[in-house]
C-alpha atoms as a PDB file:
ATOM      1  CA  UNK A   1     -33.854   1.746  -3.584  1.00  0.00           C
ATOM      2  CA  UNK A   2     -30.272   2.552  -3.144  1.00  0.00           C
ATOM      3  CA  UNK A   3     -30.557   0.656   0.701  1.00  0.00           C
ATOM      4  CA  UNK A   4     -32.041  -2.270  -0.730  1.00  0.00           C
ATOM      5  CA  UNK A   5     -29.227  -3.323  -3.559  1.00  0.00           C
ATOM      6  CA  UNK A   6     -26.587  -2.500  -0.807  1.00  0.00           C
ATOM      7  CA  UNK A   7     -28.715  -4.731   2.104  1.00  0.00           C
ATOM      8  CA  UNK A   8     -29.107  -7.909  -1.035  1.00  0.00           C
ATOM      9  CA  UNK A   9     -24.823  -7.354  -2.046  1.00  0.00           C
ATOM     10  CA  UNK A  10     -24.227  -7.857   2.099  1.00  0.00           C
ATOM     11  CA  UNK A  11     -26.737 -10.382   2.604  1.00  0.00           C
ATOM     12  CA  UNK A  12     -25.057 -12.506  -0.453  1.00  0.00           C
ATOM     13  CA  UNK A  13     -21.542 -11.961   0.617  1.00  0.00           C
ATOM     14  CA  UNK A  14     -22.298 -13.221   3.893  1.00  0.00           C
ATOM     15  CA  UNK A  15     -24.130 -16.243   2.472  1.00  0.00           C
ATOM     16  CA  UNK A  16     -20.966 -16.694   0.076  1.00  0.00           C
ATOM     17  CA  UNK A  17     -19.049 -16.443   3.385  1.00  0.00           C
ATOM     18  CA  UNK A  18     -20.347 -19.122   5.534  1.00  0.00           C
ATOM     19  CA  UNK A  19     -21.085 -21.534   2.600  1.00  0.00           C
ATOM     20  CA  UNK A  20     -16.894 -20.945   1.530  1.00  0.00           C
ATOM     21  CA  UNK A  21     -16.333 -21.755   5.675  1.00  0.00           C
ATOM     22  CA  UNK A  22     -18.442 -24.797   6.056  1.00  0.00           C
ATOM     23  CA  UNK A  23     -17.037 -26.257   2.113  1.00  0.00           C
ATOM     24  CA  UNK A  24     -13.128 -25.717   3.313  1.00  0.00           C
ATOM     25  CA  UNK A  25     -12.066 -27.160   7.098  1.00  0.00           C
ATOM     26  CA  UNK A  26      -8.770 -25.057   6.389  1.00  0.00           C
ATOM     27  CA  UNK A  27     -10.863 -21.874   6.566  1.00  0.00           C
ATOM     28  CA  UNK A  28     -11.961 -22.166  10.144  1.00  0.00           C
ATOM     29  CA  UNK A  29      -8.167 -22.063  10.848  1.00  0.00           C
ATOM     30  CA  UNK A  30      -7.694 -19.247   8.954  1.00  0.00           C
ATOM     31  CA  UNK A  31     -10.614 -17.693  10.791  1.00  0.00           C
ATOM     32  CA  UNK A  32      -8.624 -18.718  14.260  1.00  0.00           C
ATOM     33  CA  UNK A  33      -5.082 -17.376  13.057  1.00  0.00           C
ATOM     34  CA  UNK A  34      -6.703 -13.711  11.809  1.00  0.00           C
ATOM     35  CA  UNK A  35      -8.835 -13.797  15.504  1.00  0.00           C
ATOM     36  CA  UNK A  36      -5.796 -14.355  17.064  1.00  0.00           C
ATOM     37  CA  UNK A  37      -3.991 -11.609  15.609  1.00  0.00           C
ATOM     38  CA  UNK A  38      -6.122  -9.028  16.341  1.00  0.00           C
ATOM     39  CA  UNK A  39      -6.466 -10.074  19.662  1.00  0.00           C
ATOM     40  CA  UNK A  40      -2.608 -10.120  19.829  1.00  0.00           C
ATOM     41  CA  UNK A  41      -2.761  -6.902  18.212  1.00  0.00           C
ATOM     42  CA  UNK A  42      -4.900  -4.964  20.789  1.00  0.00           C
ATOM     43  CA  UNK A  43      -3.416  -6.724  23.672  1.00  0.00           C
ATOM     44  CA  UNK A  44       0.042  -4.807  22.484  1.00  0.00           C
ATOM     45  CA  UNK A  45      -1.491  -1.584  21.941  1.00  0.00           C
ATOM     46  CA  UNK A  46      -3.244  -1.865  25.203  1.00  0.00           C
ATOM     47  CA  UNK A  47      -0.271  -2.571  26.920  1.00  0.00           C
ATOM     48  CA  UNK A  48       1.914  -0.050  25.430  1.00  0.00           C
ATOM     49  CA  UNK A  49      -1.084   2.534  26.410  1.00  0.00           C
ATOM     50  CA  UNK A  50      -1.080   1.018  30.007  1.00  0.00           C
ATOM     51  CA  UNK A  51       2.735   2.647  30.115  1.00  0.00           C
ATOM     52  CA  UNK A  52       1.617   6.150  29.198  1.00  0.00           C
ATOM     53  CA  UNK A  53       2.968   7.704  32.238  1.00  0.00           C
ATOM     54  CA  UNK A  54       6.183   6.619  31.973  1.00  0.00           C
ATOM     55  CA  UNK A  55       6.593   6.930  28.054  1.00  0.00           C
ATOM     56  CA  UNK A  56       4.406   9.967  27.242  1.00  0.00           C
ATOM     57  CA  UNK A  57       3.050   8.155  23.993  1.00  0.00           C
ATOM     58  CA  UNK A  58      -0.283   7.236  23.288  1.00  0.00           C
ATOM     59  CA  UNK A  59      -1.506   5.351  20.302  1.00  0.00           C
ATOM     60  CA  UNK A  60      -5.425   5.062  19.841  1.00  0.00           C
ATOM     61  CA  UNK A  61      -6.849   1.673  19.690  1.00  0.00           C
ATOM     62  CA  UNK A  62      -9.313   1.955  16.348  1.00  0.00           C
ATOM     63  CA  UNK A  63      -9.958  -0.208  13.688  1.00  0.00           C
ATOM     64  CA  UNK A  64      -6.839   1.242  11.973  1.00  0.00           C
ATOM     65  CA  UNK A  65      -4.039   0.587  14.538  1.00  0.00           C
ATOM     66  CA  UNK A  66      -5.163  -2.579  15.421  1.00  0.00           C
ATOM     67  CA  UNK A  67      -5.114  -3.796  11.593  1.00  0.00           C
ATOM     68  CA  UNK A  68      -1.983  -2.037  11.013  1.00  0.00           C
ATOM     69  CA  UNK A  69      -0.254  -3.917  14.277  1.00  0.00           C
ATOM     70  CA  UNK A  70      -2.206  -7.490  13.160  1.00  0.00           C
ATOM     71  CA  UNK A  71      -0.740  -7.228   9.671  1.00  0.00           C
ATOM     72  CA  UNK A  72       2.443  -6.150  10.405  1.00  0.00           C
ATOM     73  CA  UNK A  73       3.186  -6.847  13.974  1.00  0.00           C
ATOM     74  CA  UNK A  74       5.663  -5.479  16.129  1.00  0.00           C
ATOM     75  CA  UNK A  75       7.794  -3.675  13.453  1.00  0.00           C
ATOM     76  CA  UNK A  76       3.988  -2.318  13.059  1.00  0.00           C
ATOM     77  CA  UNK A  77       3.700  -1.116  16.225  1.00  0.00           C
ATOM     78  CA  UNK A  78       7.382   0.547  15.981  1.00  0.00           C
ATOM     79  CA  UNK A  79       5.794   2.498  12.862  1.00  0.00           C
ATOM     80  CA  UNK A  80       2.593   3.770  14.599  1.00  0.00           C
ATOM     81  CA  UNK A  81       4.823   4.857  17.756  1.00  0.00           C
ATOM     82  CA  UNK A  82       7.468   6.792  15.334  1.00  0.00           C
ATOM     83  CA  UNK A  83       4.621   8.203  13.607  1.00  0.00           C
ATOM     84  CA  UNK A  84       2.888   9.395  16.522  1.00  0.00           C
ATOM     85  CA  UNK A  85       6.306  10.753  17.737  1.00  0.00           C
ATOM     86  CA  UNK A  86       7.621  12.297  14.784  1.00  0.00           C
ATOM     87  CA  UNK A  87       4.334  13.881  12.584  1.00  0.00           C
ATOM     88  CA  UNK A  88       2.127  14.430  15.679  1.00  0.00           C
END
């Protein structure tokens, strides 16, 4: 029963979703920008990964990092490197 109401609250919020997308042109830009910035996002962790041997730092590429570097961009990136540096 549980599955069911949780299955019906995604199916709606998707519905909700596309029908806000196709009412406002601005959203598909919005769409673009955030696509972009994740994109961005792992392309920067990827590359910063790609210099492992000479830097001795690895930061994972999850769903976590790659938020934290969309949102907040290289200054994010700075963050996740002196955390990974510093606490681990």
């Amino acid at each position: 029963m549980k599955s069911y109401i949780l299955w019906g609250v995604l199916g709606i919020s998707t519905l909700l979703l596309v029908f806000t997308l196709f009412r406002h042109r601005f959203a598909f830009h919005w769409l673009g920008y955030l696509c972009l910035n994740v994109a961005l996002a792992s392309f920067l962790l990827y590359a910063l990964n790609l210099f492992l041997p000479y830097t001795n730092v690895e930061v994972p590429i999850n769903a976590t990092t790659v938020g934290t570097v969309s949102v907040l961009g290289l200054p994010g990136l700075l963050m996740l490197v002196a955390l990974k540096l510093w606490v681990v």
